[in-house]
C-alpha atoms as a PDB file:
ATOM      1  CA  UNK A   1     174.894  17.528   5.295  1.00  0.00           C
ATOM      2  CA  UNK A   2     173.714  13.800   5.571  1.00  0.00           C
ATOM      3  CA  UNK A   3     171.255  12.682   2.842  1.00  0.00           C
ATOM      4  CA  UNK A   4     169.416   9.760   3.117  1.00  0.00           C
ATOM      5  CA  UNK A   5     166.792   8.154   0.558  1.00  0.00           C
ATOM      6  CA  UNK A   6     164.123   6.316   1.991  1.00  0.00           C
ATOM      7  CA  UNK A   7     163.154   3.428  -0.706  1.00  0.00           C
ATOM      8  CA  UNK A   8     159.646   1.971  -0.174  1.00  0.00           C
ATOM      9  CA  UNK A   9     159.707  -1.753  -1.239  1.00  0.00           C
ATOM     10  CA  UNK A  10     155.842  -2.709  -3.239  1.00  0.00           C
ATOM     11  CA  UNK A  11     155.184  -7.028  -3.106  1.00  0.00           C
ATOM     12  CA  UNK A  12     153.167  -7.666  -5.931  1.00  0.00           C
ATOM     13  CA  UNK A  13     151.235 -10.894  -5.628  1.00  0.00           C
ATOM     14  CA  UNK A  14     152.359 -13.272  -8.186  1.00  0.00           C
ATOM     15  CA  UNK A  15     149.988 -16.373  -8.209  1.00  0.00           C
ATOM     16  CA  UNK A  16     151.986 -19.696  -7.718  1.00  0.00           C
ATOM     17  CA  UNK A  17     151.878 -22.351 -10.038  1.00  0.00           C
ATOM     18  CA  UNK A  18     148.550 -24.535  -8.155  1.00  0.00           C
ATOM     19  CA  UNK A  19     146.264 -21.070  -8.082  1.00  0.00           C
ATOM     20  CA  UNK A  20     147.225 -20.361 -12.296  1.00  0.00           C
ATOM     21  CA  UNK A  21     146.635 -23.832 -12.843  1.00  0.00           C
ATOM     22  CA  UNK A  22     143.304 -23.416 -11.391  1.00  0.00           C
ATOM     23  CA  UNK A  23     142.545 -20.551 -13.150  1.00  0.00           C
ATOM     24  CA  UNK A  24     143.477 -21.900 -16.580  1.00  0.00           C
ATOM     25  CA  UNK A  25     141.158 -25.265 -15.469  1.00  0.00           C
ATOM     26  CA  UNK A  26     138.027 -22.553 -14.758  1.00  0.00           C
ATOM     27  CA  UNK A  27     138.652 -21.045 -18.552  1.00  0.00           C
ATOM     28  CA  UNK A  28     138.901 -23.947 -20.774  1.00  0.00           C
ATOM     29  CA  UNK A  29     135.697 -23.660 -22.410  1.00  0.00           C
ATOM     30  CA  UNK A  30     136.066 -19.888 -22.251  1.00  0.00           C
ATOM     31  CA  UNK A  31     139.756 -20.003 -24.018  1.00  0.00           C
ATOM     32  CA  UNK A  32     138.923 -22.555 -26.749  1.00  0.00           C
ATOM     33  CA  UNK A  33     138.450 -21.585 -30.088  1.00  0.00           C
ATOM     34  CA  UNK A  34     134.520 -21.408 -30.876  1.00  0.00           C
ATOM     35  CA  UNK A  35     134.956 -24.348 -33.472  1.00  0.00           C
ATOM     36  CA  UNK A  36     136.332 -26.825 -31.132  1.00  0.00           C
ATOM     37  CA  UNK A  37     134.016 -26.154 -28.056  1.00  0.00           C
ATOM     38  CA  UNK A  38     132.232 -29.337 -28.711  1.00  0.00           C
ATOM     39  CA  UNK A  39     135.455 -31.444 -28.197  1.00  0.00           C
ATOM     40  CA  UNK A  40     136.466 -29.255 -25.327  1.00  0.00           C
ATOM     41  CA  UNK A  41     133.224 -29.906 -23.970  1.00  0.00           C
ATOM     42  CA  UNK A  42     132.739 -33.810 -24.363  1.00  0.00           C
ATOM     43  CA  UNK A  43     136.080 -33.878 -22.654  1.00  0.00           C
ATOM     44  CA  UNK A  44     134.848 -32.267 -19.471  1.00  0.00           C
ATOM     45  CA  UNK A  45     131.491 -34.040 -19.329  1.00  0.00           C
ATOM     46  CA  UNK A  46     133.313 -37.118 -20.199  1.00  0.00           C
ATOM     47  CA  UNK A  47     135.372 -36.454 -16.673  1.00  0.00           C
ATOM     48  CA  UNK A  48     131.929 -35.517 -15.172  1.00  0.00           C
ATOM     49  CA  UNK A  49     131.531 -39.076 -15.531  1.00  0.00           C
ATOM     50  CA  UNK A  50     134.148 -40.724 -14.680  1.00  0.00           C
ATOM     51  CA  UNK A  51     134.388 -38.971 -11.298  1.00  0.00           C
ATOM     52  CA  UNK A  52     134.733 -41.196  -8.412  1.00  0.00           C
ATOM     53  CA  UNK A  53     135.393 -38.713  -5.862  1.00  0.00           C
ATOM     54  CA  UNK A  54     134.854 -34.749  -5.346  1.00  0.00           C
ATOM     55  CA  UNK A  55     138.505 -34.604  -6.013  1.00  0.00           C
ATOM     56  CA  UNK A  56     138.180 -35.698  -9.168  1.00  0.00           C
ATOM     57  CA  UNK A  57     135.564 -33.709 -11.110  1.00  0.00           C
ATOM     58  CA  UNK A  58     136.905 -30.744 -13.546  1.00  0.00           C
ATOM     59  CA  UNK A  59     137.226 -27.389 -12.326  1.00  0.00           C
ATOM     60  CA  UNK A  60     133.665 -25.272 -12.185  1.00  0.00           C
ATOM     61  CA  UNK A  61     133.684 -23.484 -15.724  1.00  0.00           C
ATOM     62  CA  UNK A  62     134.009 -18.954 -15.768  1.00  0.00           C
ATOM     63  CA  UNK A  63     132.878 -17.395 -17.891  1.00  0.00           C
ATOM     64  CA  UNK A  64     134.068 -13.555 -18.896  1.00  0.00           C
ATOM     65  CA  UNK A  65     132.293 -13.041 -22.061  1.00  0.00           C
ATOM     66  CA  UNK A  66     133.754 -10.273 -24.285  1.00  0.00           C
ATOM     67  CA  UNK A  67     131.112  -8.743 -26.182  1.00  0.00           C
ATOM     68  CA  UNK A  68     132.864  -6.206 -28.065  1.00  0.00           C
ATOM     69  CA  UNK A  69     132.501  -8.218 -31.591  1.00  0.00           C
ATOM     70  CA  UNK A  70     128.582  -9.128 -30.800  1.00  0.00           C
ATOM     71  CA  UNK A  71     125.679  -7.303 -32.546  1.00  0.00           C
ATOM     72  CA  UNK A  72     124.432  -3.921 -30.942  1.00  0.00           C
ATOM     73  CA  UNK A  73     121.334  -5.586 -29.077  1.00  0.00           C
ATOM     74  CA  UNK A  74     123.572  -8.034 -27.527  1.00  0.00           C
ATOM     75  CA  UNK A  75     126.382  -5.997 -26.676  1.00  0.00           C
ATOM     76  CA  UNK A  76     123.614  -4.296 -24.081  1.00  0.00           C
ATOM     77  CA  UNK A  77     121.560  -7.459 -23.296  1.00  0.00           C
ATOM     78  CA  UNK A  78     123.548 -10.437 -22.931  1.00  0.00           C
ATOM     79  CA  UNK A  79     124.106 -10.266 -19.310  1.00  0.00           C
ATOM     80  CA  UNK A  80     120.759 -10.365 -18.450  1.00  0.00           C
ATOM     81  CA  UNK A  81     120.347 -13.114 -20.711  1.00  0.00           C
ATOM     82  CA  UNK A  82     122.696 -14.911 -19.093  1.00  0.00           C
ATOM     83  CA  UNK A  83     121.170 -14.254 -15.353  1.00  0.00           C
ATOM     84  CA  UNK A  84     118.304 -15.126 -17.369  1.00  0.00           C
ATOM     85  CA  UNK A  85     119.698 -18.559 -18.105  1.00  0.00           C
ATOM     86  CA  UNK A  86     120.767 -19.104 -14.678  1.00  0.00           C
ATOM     87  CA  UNK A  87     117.532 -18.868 -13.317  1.00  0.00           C
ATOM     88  CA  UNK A  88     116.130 -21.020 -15.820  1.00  0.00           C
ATOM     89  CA  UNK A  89     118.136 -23.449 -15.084  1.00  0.00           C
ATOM     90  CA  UNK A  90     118.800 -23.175 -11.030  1.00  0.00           C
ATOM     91  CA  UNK A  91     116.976 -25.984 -10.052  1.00  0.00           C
ATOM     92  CA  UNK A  92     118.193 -28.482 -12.923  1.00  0.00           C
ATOM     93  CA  UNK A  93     119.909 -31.676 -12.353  1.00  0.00           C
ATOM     94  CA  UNK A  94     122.492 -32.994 -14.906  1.00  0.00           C
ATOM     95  CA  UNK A  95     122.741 -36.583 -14.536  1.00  0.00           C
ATOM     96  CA  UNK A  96     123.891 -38.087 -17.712  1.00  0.00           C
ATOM     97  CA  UNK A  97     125.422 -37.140 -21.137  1.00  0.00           C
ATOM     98  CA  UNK A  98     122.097 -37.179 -22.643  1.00  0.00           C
ATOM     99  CA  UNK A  99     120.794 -34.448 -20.089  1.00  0.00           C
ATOM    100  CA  UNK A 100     123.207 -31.896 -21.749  1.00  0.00           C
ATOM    101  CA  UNK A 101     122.660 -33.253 -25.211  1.00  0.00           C
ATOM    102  CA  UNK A 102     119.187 -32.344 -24.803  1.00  0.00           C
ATOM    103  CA  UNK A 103     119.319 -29.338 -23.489  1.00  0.00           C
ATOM    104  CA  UNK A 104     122.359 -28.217 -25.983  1.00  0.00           C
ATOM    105  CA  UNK A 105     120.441 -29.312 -29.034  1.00  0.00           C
ATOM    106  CA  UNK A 106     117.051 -27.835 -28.259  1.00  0.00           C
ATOM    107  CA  UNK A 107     119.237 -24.611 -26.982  1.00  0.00           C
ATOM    108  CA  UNK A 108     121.128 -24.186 -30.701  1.00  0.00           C
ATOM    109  CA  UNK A 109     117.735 -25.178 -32.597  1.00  0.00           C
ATOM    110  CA  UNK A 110     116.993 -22.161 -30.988  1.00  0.00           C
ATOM    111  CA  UNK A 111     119.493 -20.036 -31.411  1.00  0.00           C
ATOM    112  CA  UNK A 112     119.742 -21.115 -34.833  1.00  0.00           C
ATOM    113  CA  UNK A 113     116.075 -20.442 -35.239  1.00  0.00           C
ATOM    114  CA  UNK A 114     116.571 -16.833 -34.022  1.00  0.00           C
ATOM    115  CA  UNK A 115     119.397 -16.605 -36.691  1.00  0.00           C
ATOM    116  CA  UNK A 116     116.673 -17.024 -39.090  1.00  0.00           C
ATOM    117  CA  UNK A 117     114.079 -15.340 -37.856  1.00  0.00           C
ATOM    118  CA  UNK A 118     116.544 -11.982 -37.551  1.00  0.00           C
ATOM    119  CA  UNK A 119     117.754 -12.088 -40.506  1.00  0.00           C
ATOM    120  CA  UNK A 120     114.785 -12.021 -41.846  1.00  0.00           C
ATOM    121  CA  UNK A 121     113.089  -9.259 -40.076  1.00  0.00           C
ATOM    122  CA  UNK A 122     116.152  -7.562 -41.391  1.00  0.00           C
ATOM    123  CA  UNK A 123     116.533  -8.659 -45.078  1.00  0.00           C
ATOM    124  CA  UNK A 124     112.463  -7.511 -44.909  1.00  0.00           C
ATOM    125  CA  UNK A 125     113.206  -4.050 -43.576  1.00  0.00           C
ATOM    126  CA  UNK A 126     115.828  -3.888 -46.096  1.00  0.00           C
ATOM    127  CA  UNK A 127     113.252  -4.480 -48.837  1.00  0.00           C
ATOM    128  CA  UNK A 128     110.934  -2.104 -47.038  1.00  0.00           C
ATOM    129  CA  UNK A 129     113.715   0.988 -46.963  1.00  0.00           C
ATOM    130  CA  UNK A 130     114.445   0.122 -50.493  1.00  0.00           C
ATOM    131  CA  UNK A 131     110.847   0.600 -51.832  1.00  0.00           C
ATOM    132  CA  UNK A 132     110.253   3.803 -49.291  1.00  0.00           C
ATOM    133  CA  UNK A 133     113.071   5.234 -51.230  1.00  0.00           C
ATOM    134  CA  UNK A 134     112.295   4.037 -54.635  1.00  0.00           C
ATOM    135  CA  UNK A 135     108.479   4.931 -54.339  1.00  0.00           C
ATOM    136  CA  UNK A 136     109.413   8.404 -52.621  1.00  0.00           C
ATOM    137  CA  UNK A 137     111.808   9.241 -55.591  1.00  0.00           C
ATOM    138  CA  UNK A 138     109.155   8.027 -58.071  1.00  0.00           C
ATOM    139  CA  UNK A 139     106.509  10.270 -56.505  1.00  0.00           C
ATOM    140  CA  UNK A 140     108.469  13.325 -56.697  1.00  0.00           C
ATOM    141  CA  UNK A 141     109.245  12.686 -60.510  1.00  0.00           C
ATOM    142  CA  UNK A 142     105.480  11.988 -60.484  1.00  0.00           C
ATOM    143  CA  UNK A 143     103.979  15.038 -59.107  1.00  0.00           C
ATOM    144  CA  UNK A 144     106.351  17.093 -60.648  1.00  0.00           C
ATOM    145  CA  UNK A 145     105.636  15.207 -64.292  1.00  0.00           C
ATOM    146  CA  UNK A 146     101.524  15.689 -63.712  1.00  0.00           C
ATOM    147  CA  UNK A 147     102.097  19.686 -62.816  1.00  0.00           C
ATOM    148  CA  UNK A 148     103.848  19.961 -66.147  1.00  0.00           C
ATOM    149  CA  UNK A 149     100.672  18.735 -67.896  1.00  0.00           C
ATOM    150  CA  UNK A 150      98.558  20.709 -65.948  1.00  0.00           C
ATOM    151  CA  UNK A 151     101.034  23.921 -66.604  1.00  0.00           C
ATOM    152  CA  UNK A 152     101.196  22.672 -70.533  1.00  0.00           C
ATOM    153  CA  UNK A 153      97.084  22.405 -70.681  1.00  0.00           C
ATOM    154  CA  UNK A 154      96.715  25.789 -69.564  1.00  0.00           C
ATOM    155  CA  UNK A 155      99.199  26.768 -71.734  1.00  0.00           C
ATOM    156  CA  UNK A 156      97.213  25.699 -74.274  1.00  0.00           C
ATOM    157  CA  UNK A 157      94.006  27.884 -73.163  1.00  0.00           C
ATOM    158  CA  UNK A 158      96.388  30.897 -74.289  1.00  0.00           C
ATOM    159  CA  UNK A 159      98.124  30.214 -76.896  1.00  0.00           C
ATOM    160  CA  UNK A 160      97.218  28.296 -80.302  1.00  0.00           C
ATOM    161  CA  UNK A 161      99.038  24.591 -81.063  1.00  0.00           C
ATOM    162  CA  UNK A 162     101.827  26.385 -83.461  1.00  0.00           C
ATOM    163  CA  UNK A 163     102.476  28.804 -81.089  1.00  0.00           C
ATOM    164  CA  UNK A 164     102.719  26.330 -77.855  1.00  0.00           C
ATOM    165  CA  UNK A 165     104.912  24.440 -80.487  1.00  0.00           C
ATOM    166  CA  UNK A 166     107.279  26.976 -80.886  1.00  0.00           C
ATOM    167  CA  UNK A 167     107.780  28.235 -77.210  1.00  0.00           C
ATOM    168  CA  UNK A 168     108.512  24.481 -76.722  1.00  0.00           C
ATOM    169  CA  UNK A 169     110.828  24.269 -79.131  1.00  0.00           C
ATOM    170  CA  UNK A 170     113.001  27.351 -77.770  1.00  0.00           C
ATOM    171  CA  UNK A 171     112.457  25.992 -74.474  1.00  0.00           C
ATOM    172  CA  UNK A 172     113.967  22.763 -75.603  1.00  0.00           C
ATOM    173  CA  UNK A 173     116.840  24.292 -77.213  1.00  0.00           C
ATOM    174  CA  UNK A 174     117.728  26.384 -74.054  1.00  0.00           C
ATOM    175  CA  UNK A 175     116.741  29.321 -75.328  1.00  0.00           C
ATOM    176  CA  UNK A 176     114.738  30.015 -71.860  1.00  0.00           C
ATOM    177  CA  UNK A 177     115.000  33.590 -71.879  1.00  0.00           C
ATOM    178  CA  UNK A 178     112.911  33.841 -75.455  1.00  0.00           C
ATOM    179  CA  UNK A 179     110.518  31.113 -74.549  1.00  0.00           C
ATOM    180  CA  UNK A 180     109.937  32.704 -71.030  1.00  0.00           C
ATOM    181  CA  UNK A 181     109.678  36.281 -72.554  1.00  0.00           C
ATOM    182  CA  UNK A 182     107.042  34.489 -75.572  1.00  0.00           C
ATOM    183  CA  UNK A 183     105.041  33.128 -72.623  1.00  0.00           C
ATOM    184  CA  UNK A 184     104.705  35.808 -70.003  1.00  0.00           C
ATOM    185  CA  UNK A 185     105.465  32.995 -67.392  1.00  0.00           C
ATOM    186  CA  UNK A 186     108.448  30.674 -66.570  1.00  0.00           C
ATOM    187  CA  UNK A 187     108.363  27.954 -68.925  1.00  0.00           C
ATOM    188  CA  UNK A 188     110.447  25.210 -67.545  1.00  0.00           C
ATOM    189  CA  UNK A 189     107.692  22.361 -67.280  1.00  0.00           C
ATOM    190  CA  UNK A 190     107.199  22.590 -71.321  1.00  0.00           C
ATOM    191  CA  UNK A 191     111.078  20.606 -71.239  1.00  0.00           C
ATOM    192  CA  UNK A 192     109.480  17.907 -68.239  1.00  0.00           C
ATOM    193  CA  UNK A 193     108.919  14.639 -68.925  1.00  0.00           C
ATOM    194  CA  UNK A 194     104.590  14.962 -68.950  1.00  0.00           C
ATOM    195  CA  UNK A 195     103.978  11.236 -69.255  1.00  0.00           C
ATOM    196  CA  UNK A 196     102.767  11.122 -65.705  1.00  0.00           C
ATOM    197  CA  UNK A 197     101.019   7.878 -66.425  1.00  0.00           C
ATOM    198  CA  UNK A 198     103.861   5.190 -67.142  1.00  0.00           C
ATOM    199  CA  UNK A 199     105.000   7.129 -64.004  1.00  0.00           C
ATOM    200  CA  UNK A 200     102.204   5.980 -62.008  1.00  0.00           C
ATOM    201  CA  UNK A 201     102.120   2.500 -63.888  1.00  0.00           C
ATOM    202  CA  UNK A 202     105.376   2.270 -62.259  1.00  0.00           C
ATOM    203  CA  UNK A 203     104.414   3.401 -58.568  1.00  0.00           C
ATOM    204  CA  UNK A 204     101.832   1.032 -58.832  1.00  0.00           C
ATOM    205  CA  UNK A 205     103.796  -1.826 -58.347  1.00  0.00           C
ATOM    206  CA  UNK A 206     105.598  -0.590 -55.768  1.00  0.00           C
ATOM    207  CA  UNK A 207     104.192  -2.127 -51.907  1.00  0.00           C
ATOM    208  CA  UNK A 208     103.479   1.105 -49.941  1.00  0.00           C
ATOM    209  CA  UNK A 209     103.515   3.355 -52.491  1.00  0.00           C
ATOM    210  CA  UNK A 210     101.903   6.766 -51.400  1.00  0.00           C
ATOM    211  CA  UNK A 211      99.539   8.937 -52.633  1.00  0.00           C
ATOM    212  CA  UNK A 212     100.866  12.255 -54.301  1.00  0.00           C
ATOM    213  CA  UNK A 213      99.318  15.927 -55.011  1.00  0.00           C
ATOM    214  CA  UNK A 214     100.010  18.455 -57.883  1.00  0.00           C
ATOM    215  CA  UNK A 215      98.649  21.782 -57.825  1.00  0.00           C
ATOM    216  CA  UNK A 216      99.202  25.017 -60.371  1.00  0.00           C
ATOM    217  CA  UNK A 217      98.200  27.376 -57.967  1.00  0.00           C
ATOM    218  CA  UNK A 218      94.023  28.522 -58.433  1.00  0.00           C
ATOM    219  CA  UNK A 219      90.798  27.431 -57.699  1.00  0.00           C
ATOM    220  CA  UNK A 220      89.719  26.485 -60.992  1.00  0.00           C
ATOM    221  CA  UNK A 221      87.777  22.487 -61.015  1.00  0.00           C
ATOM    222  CA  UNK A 222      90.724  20.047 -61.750  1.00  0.00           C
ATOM    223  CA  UNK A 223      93.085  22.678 -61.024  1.00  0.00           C
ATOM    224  CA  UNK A 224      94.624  20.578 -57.737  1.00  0.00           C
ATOM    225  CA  UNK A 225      94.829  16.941 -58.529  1.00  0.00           C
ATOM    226  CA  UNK A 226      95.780  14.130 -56.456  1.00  0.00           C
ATOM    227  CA  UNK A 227      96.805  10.458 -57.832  1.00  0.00           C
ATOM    228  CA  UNK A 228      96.016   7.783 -55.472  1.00  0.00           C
ATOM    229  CA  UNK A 229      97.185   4.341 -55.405  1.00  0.00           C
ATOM    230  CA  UNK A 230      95.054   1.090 -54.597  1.00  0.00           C
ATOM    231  CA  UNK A 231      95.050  -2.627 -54.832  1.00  0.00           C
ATOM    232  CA  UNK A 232      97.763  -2.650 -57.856  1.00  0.00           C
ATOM    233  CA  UNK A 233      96.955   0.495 -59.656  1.00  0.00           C
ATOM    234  CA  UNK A 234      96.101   4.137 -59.464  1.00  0.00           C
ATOM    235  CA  UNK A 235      93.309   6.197 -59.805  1.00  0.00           C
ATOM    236  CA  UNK A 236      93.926  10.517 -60.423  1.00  0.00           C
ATOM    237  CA  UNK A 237      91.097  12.390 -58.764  1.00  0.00           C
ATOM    238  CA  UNK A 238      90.206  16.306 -58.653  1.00  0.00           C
ATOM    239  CA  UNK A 239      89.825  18.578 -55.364  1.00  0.00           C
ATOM    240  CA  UNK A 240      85.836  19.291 -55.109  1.00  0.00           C
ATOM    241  CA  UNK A 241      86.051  22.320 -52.773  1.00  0.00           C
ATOM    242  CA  UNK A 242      82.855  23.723 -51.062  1.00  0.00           C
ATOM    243  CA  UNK A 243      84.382  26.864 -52.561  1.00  0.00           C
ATOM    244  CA  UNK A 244      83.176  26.181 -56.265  1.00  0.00           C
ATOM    245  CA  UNK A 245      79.452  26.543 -55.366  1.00  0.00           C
ATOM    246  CA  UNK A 246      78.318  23.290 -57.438  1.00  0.00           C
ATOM    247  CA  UNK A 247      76.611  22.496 -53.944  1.00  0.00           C
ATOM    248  CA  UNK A 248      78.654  19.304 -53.988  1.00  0.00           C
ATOM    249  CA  UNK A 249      80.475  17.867 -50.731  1.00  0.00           C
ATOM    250  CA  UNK A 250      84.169  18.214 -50.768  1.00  0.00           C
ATOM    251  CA  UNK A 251      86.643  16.160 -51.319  1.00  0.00           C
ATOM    252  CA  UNK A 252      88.248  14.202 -53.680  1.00  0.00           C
ATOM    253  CA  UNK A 253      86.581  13.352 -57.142  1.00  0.00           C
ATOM    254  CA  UNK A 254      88.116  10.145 -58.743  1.00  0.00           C
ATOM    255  CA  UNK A 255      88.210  10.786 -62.830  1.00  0.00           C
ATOM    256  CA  UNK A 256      90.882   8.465 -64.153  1.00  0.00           C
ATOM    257  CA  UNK A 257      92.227   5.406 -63.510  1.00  0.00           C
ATOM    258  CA  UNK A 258      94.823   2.379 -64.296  1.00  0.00           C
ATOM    259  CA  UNK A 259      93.191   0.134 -66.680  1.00  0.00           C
ATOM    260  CA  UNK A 260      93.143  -2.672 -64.372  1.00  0.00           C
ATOM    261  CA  UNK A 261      90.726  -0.351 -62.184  1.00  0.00           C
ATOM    262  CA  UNK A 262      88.747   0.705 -65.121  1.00  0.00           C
ATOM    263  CA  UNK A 263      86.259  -1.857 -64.641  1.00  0.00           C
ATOM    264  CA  UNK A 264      85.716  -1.271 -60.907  1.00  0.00           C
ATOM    265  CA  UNK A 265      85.265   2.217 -61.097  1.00  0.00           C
ATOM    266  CA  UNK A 266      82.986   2.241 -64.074  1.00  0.00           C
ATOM    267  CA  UNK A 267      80.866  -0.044 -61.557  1.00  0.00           C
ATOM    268  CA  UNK A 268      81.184   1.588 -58.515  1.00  0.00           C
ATOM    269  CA  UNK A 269      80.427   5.048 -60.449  1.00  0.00           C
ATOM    270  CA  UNK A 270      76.999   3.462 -61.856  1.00  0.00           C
ATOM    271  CA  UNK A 271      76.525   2.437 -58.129  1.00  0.00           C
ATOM    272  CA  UNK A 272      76.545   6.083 -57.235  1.00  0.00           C
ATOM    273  CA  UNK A 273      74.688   7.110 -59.823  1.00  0.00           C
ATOM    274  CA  UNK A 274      71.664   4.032 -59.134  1.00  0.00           C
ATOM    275  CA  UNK A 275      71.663   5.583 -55.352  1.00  0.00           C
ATOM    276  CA  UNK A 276      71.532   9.825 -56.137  1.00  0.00           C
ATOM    277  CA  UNK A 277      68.342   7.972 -58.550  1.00  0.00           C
ATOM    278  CA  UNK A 278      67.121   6.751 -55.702  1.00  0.00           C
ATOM    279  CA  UNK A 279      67.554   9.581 -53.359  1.00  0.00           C
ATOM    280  CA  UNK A 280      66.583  12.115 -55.771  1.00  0.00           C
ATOM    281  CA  UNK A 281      69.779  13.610 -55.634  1.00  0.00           C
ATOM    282  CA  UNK A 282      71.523  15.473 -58.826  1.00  0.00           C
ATOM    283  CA  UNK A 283      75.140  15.589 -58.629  1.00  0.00           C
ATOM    284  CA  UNK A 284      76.423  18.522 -60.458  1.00  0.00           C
ATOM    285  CA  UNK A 285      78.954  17.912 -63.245  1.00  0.00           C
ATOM    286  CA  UNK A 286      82.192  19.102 -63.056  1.00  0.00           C
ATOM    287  CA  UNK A 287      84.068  20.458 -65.970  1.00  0.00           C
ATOM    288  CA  UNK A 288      87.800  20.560 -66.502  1.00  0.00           C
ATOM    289  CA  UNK A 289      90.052  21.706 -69.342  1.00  0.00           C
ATOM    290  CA  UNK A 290      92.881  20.289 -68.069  1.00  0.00           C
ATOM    291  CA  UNK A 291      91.814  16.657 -67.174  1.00  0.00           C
ATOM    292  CA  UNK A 292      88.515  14.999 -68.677  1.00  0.00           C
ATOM    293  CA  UNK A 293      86.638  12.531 -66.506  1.00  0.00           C
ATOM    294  CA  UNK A 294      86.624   9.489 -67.895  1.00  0.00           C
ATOM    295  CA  UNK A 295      84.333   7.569 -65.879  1.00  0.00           C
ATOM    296  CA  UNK A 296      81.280   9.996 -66.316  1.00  0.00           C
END
């Protein structure tokens, strides 16, 4: 039996030493390192000039941008920027070193300038997230610190002072199961943190700080409270429902405020009352055992 291989021969192309040349001529800006472009480039614009003949001038300049290590938005934009910048510049003629100067300088001002601007449309949004967060966490702790002074006042409507004093106390202790079984109700909110208004103090000061609502559950007035936050401070206002048949519009009812409010509110209160005068109008009071109004 004869055997006979058949051997198929490949020719790669291997570029000769005039075509690498001339493709190492087309990348010397692309190849240099970033922090001596400007040399690199003064170079070639300095044999721009000294060109006698066709023959002379540098190799036209590729570039192959790798965009790996950019941002996000210009890893998906920068080639149309760039076919962006080609078009700009189509129809201009570079004469003279001070053409490119020009154009270079005014062309980093403006990159620089859009260094600035981004990072600060970032460093802002940082701030932003920041005080979303802060302001969010703060009006949890807030709405759950005003329910525990609404659950505590109605606590109160039951039981005397010693004996609220006392379920506290076992409550405090963790003793849950005797202060729960003294109170007929879950008594957690008697070991919360009630000082709902440092809370708010706090809010306050925080840009974008949103309103927050606490409710224990009925329909009593001041039963379902809302605090409210406006130009540095907060006011706390009660749910006027249609349902309590004082003939009233609903809505919300502000009662309290931060003392640097108290003066405005007092004011625009008196306004309100000057105009139900004039209208002949009687607003009926509302009466609450767990928050007083302090602006009537």
């Amino acid at each position: 039996m004869n055997t006979s291989t058949n051997t198929e021969t490949i020719t790669l192309p291997v570029p000769g030493p005039a075509q690498a040349s001339c493709e190492a001529s087309q990348n010397t800006v692309q190849d240099t390192e970033y922090l001596s472009l400007t040399a690199t480039v003064n170079t070639l614009l300095e044999a721009v000039q000294a060109a006698t003949d066709t023959s002379e001038l540098p190799s036209i300049q590729m570039y192959k941008p790798d965009a790996t290590q950019a941002g996000a938005y210009l890893q998906a934009h920068y080639g149309s920027i760039l076919r962006g910048m080609d078009e700009a510049l189509r129809d201009v003629r570079i004469s003279k070193p001070e053409d490119i100067e020009l154009l270079v300088r005014g062309f980093l001002i403006k990159l620089v300038n859009l260094s600035i601007r981004s990072k600060h449309s970032a460093l802002n949004q940082a701030r932003i997230n920041k005080d979303t967060a802060q302001a969010d966490a703060l009006g949890e702790e807030l709405s759950h610190s005003v329910q525990a002074c609404m659950l505590t006042q109605k606590m109160r409507e039951k039981f005397s002072p010693d004996e609220v004093q006392l379920i506290r106390e076992h409550a405090q202790a963790g003793r849950m199961n005797i202060a729960k079984s003294m109170a007929g109700q879950d008594v957690q909110f008697l070991i919360a943190d009630t000082n709902w208004k440092a809370k708010a103090d706090a809010m306050a000061k925080i840009p974008g700080s949103r309103s927050i609502t606490a409710s224990i559950g009925t329909k009593d007035t001041g039963d379902s409270v809302s605090v409210q936050f406006r130009d540095g401070g907060w006011v706390l206002a009660w749910w006027n429902s249609a349902e309590t048949g004082n003939g009233d519009n609903p809505g919300w009812v502000v009662i309290q405020c931060s003392e640097n409010l108290l003066d405005t509110l007092q004011r625009e209160r008196a306004q309100q009352r000057e105009i139900d005068t004039l209208l002949g109008r009687r607003r009926p009071q509302m009466q609450s055992k767990v928050f007083t109004d302090e602006l009537a």
